[in-house]
N, C-alpha and C. Protein backbone atom coordinates (compact mmCIF):
# COMPACT_ATOMS: atom_id res chain seq x y z
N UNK A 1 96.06 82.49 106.10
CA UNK A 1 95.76 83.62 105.23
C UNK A 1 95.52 84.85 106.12
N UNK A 2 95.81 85.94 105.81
CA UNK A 2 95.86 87.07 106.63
C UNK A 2 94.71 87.94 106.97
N UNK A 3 94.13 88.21 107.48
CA UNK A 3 92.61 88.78 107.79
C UNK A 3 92.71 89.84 106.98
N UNK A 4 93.00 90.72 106.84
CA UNK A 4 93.08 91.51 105.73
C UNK A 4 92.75 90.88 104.41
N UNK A 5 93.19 89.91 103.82
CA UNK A 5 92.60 89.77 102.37
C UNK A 5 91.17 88.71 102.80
N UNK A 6 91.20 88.29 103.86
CA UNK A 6 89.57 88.39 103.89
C UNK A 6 88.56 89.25 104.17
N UNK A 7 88.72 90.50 104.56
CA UNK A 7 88.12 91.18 104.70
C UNK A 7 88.58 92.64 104.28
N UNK A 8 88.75 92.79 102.95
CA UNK A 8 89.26 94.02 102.14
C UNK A 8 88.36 95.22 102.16
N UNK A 9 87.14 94.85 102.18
CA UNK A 9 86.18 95.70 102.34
C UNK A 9 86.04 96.46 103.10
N UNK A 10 86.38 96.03 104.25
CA UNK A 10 85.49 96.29 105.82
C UNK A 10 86.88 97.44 106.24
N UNK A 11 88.10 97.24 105.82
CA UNK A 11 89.26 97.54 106.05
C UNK A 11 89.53 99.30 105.20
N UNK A 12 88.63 99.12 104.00
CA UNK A 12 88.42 100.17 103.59
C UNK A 12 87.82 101.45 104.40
N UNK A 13 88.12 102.38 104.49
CA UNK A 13 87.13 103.51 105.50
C UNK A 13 86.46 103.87 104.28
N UNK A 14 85.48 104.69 105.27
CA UNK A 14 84.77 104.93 104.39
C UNK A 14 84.76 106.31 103.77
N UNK A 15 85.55 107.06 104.61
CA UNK A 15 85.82 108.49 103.78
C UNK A 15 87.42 108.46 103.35
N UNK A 16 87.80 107.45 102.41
CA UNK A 16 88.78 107.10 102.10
C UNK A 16 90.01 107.54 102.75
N UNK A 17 90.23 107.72 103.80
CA UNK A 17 91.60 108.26 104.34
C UNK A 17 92.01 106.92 104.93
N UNK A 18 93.41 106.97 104.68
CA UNK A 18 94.07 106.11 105.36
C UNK A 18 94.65 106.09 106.82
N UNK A 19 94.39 107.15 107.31
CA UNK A 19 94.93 107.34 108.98
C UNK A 19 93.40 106.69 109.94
N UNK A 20 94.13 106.36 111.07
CA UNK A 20 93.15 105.36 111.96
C UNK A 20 93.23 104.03 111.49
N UNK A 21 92.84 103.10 112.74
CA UNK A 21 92.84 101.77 112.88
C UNK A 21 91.14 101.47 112.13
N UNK A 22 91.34 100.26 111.67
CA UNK A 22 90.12 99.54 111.34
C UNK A 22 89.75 98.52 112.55
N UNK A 23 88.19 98.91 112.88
CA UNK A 23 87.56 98.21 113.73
C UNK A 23 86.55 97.03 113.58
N UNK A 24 86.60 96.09 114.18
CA UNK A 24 85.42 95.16 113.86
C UNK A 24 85.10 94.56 114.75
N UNK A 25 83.51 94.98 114.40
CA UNK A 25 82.95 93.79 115.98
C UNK A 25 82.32 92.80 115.76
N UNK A 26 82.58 91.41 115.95
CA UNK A 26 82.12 90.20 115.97
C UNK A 26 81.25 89.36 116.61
N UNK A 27 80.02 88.94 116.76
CA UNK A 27 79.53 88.26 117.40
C UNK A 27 80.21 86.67 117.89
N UNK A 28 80.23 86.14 119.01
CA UNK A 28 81.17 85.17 119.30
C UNK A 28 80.26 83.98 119.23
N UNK A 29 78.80 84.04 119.05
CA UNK A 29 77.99 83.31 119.15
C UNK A 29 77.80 82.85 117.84
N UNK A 30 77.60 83.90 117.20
CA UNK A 30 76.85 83.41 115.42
C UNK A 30 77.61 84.06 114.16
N UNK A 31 78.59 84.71 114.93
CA UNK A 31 79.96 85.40 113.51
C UNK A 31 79.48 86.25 112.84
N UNK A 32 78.18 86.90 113.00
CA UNK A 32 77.34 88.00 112.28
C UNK A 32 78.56 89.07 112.77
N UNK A 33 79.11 90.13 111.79
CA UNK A 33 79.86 91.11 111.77
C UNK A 33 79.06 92.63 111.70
N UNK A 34 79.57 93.28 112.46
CA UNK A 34 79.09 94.70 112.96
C UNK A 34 79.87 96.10 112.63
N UNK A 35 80.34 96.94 111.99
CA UNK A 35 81.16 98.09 111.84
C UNK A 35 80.92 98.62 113.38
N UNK A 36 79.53 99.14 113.85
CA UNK A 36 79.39 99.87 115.20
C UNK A 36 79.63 98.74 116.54
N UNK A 37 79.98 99.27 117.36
CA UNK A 37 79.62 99.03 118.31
C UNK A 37 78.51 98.25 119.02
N UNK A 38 78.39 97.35 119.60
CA UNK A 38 77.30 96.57 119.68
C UNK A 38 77.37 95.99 121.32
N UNK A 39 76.18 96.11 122.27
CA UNK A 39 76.39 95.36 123.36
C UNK A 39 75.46 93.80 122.83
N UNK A 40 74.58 93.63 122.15
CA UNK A 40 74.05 92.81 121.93
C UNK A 40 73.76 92.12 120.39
N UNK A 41 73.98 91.07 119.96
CA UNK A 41 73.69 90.40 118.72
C UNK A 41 72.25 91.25 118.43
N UNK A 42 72.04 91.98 116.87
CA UNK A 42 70.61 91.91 116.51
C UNK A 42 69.89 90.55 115.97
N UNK A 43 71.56 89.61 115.67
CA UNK A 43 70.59 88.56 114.81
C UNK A 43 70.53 87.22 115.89
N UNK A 44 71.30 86.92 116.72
CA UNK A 44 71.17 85.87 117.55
C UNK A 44 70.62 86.05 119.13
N UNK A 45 70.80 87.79 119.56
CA UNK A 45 70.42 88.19 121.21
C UNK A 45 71.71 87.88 122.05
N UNK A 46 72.99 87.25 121.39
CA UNK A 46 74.05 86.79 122.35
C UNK A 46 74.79 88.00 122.59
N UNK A 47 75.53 88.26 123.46
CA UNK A 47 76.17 89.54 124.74
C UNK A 47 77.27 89.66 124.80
N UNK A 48 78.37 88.27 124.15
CA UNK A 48 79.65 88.47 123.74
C UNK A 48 79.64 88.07 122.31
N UNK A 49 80.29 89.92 122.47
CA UNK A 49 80.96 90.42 120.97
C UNK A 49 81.94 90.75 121.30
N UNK A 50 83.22 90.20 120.20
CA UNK A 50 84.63 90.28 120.32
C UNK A 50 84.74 91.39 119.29
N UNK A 51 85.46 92.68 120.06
CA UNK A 51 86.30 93.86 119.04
C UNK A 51 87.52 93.27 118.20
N UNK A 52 87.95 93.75 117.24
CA UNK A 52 88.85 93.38 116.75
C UNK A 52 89.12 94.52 115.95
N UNK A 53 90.59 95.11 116.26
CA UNK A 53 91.91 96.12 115.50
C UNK A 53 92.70 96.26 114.75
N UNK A 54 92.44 96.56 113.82
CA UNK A 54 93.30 96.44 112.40
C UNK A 54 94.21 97.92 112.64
N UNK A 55 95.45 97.58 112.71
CA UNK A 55 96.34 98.81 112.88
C UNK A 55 96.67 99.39 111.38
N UNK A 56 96.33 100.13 110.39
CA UNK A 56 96.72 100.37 109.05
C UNK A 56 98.26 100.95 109.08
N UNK A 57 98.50 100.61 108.16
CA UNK A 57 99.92 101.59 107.89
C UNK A 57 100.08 102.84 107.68
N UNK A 58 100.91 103.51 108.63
CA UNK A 58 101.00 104.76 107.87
C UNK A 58 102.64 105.28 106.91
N UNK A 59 102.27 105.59 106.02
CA UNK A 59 103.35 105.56 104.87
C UNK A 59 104.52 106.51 105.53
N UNK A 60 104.07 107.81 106.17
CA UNK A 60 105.12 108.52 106.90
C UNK A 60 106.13 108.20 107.89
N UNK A 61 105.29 106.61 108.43
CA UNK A 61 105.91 106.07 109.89
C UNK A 61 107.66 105.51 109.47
N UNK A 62 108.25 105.16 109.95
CA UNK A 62 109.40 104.67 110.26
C UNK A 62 109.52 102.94 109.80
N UNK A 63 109.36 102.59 109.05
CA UNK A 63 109.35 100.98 109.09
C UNK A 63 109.66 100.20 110.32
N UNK A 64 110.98 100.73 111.15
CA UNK A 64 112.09 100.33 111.86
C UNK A 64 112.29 101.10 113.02
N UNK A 65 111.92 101.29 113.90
CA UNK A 65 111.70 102.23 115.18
C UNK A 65 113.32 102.36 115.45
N UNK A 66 114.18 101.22 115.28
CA UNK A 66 115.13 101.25 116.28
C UNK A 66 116.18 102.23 115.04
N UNK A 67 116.15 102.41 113.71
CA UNK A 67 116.64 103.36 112.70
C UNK A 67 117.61 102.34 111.83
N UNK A 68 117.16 100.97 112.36
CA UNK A 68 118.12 99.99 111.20
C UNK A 68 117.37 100.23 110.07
N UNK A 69 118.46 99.24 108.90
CA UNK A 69 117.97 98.50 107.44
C UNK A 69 117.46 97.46 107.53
């Protein structure tokens, strides 16, 4: 299943624009999820947190870089 429909929410910005990547930071210890930036778990104290990049679409882009169908 595609991370996106598990996490529809988070994927949303919050000043509804669709330009920019969606970010998420993960605790690797206890899976507690973060929008900011984080060097440290608030809920477990653990030190690796995995970022994770959601590239959104942008409707103007090119589907097809190389100019095929």
């Amino acid at each position: 299943m595609p991370v996106d429909r598990l996490l529809p929410e988070f994927l949303q910005r919050e000043d509804g624009s669709a330009n920019g990547d969606a970010v998420l930071h993960e605790c690797r210890h206890c899976g507690s999820k973060f929008e900011d930036p984080i060097d440290q778990c608030p809920v477990c104290d653990a030190t690796e947190i995995a970022t994770y990049e959601f590239p959104t679409d942008d409707p103007d882009a090119d589907p097809d870089p190389d100019g095929g169908e």
